[in-house]
Every structure is written in C-alpha cells, then in structure tokens.
C-alpha atoms as a PDB file:
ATOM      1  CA  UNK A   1      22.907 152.897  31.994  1.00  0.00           C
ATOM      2  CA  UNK A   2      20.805 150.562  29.184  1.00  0.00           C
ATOM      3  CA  UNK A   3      18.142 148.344  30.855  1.00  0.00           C
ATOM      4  CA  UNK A   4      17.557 145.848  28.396  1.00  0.00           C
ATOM      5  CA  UNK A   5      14.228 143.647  28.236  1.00  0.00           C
ATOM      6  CA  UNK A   6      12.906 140.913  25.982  1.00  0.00           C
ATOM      7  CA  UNK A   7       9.659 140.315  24.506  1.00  0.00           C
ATOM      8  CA  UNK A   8       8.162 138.437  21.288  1.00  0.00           C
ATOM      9  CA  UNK A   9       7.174 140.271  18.198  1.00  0.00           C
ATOM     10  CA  UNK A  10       5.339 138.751  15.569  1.00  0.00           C
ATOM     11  CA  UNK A  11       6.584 140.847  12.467  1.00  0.00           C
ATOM     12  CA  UNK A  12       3.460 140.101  10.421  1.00  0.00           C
ATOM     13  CA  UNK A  13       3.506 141.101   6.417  1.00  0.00           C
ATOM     14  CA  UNK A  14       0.851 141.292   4.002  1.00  0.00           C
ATOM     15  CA  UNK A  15       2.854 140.682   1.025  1.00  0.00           C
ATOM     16  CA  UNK A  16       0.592 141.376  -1.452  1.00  0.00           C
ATOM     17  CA  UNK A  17       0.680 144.773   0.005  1.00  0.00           C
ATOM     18  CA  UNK A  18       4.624 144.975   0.253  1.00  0.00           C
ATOM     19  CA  UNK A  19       4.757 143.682  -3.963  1.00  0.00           C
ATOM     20  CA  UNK A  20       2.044 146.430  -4.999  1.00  0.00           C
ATOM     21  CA  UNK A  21       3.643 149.078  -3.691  1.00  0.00           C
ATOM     22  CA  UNK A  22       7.315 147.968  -3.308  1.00  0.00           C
ATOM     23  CA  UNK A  23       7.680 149.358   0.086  1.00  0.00           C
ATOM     24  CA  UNK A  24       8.024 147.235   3.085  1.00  0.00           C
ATOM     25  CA  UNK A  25       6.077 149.774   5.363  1.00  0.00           C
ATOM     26  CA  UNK A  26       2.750 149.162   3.462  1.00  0.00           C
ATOM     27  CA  UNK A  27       2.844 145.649   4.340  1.00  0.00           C
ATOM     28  CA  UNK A  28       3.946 146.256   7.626  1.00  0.00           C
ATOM     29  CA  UNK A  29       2.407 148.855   9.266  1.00  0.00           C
ATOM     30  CA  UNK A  30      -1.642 148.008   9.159  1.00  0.00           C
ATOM     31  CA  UNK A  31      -3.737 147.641  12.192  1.00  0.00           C
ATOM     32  CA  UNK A  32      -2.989 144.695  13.852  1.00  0.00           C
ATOM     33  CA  UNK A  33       0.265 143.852  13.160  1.00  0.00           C
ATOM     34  CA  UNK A  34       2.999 143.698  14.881  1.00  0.00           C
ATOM     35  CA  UNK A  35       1.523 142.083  18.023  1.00  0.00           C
ATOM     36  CA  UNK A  36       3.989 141.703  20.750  1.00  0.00           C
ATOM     37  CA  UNK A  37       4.008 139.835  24.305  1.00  0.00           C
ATOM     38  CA  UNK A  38       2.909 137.851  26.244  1.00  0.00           C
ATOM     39  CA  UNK A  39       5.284 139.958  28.804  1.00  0.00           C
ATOM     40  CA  UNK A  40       8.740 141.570  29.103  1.00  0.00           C
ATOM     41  CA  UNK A  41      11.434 139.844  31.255  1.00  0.00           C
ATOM     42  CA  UNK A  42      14.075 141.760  32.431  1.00  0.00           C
ATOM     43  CA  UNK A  43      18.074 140.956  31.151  1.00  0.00           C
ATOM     44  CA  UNK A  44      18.350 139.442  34.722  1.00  0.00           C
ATOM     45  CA  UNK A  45      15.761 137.175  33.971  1.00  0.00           C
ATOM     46  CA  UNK A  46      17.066 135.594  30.901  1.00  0.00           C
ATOM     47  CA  UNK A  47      20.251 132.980  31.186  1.00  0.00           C
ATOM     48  CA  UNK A  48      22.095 133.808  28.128  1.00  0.00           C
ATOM     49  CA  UNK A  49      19.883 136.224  25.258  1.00  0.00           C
ATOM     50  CA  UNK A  50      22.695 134.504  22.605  1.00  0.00           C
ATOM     51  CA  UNK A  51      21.518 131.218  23.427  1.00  0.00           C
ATOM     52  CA  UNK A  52      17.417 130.805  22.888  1.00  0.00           C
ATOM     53  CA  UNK A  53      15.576 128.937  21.105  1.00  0.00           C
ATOM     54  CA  UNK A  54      13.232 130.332  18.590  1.00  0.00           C
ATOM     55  CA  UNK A  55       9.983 128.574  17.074  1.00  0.00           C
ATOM     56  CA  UNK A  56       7.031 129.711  15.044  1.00  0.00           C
ATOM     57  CA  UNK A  57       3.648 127.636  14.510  1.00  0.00           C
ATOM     58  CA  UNK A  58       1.046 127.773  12.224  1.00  0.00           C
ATOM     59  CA  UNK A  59      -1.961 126.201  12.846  1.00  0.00           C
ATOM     60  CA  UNK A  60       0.068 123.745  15.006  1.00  0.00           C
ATOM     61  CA  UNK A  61       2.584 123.180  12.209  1.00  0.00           C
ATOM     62  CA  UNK A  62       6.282 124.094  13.207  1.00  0.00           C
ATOM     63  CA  UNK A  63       7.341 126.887   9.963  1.00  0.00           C
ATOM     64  CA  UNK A  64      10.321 128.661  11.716  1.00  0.00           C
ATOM     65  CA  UNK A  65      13.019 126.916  14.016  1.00  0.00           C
ATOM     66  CA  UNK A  66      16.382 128.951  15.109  1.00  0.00           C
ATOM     67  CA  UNK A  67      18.455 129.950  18.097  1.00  0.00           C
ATOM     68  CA  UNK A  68      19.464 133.595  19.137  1.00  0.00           C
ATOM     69  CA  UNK A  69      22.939 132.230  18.351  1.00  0.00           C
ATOM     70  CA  UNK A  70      22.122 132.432  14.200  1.00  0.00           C
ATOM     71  CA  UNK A  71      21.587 136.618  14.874  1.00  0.00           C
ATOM     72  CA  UNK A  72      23.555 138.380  12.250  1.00  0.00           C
ATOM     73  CA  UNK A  73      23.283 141.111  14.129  1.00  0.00           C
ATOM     74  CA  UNK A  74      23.408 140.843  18.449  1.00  0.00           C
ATOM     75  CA  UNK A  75      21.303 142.568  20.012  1.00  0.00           C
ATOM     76  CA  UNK A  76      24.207 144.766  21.944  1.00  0.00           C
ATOM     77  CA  UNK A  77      25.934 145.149  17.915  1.00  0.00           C
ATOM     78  CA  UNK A  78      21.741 146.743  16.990  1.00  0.00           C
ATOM     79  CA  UNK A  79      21.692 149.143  20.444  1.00  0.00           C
ATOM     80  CA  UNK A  80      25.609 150.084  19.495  1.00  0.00           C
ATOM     81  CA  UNK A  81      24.776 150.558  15.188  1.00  0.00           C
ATOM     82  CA  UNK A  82      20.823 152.366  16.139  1.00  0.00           C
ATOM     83  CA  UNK A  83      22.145 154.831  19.163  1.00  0.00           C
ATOM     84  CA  UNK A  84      24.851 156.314  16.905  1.00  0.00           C
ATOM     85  CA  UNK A  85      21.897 157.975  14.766  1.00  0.00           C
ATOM     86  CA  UNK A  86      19.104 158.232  17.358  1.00  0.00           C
ATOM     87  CA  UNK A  87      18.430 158.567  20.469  1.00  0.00           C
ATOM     88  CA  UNK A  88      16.936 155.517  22.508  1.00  0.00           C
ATOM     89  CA  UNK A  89      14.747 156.217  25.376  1.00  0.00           C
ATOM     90  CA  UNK A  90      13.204 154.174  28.051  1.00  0.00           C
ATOM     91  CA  UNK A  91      10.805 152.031  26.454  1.00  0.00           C
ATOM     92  CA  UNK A  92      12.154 151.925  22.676  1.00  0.00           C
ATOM     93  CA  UNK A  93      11.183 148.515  21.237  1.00  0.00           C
ATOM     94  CA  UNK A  94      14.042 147.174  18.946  1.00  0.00           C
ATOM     95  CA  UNK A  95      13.038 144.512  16.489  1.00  0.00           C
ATOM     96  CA  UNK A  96      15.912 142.263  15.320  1.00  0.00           C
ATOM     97  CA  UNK A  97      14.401 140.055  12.855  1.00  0.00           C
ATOM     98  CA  UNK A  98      13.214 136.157  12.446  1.00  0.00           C
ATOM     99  CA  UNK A  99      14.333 132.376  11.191  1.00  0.00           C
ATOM    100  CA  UNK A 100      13.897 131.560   7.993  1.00  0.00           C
ATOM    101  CA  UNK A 101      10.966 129.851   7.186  1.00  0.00           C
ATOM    102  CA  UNK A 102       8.490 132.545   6.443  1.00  0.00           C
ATOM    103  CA  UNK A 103       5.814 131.558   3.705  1.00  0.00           C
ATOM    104  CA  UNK A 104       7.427 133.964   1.253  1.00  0.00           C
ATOM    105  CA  UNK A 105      10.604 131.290   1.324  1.00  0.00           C
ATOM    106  CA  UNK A 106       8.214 128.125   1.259  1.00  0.00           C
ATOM    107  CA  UNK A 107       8.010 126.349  -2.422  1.00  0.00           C
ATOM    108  CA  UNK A 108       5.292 127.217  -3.408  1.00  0.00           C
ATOM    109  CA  UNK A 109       5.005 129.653  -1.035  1.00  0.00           C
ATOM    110  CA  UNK A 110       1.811 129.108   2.001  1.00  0.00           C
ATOM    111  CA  UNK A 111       0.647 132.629   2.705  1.00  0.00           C
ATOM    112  CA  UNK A 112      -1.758 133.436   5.662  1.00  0.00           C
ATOM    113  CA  UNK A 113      -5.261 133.159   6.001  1.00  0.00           C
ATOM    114  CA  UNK A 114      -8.278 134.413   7.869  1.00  0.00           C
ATOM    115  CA  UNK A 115      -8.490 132.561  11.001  1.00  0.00           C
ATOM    116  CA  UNK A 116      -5.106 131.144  11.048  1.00  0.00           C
ATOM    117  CA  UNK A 117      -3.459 130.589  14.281  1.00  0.00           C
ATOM    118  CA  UNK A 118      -0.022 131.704  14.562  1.00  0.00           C
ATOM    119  CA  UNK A 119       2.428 131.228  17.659  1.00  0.00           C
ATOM    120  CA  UNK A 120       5.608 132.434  18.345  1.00  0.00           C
ATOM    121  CA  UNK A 121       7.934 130.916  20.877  1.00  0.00           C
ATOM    122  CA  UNK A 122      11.033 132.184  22.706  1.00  0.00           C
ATOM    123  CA  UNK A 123      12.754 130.222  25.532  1.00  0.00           C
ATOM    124  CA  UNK A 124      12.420 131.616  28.593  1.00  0.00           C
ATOM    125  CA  UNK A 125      10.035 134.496  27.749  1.00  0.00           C
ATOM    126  CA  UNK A 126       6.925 132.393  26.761  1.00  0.00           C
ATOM    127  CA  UNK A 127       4.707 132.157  23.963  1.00  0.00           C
ATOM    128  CA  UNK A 128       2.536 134.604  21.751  1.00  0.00           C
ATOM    129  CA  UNK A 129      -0.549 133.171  19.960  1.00  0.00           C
ATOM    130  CA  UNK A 130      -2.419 135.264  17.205  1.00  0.00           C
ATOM    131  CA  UNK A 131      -5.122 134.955  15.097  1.00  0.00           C
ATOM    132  CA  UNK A 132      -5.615 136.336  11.964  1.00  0.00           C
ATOM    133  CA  UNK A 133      -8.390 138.519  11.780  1.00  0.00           C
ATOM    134  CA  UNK A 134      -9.445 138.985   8.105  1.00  0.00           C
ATOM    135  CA  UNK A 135      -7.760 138.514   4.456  1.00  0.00           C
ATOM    136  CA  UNK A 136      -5.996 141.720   3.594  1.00  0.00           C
ATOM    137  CA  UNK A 137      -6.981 140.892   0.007  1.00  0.00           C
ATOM    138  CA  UNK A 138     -10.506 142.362   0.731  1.00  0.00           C
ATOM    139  CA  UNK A 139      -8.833 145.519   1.735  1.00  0.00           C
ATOM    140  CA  UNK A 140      -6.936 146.640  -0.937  1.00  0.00           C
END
C-alpha cells in the first residue's frame, strides 16, 4: 500500500550554471537548493491534491499562479510512469514540476538575487519562505 504525502519544493536553478554546462543537474543540485517544507500533510489531510492552488512570490511580487488541475502529469500518472523503473520506498520525495512564470520565461528575463525573498504557496499545506543566500555568479 502507497502512503502518499505533500510538501512544497522550491526547485531553485542557477541558470547561468545550467547554460555553461548544458546540464540541468549543475544548476540544480548546489547547496541550498531545493528547500522543501514547511511540513508534510498526509493524503487524508488534503481535500482534493487535483484541485490546489499554487502561488510563488518574490520579494512580495506574485511571479507564478496555477492550480494542481494544469499538471501534465498527476501525481498517481508520476508514481505509476517512476515505479515501473525503480523502486519507491518509504520516504521517496517526487518532484512534479511548477507554473509558468519562472524568470527564465519573463521578457527580459528577472533572475535572482542575493537576499531575495522567495515564497512558495500551496493550499492547504502552507507556505515556504527562502532567502537567497549569495549570487552564484561569485562561485563559478
């Protein structure tokens, strides 16, 4: 039997990172990214996981805006496609993506900075407020 949960996951890119080196990983995978939270509720807890609303914030301003009902994939169609090449065990995270809306899309586009504040919001979970820590740019 599947016990499903749901969380927030800011899926955070440096893109200068992910255009250097043409892999998504690099951009992806640094310390710090990927922060998730503020909690997990249970299936049981959540009304209808097909039905949320979705919001992202930076610095106060609104950049992403969706519902769980604009998935391409659900999240039952990503356990059915992922178990048939890997196992999932208890506490396997599952990422399924985010609105459009991301800076990369924006014209021009409005990339991160040190010290912005980002928050993510999902209906009936809660919210998850970052800040970002440094410029990759010095990094790399």
């Amino acid at each position: 039997m599947i016990r499903r949960g749901y969380t927030i996951i800011n899926d955070v890119s440096a893109r200068n990172l992910q255009f250097k080196h043409q892999q998504w990983y690099r951009g992806k995978s640094l310390d710090g990214y990927t922060p998730m939270g503020p909690c997990i509720v249970t299936a049981d807890e959540v009304k209808d996981a097909r039905d949320l609303d979705i919001r992202c914030y930076v610095n106060n301003e609104k950049r992403q805006e969706s519902n769980t009902k604009n998935m391409i994939t659900s999240v039952e169609e990503a356990i059915s496609e992922l178990s048939q090449g890997m196992i999932l065990k208890a506490g396997t995270i599952i990422a399924t993506g985010t609105p459009g809306g991301v800076a990369m899309g924006m014209k021009p586009p409005v990339y991160l900075k040190s010290g912005d504040e980002i928050r993510c919001e999902i209906q009936g979970i809660g919210s998850l407020v970052n800040k970002v820590g440094y410029q990759i740019q010095q990094l790399y």
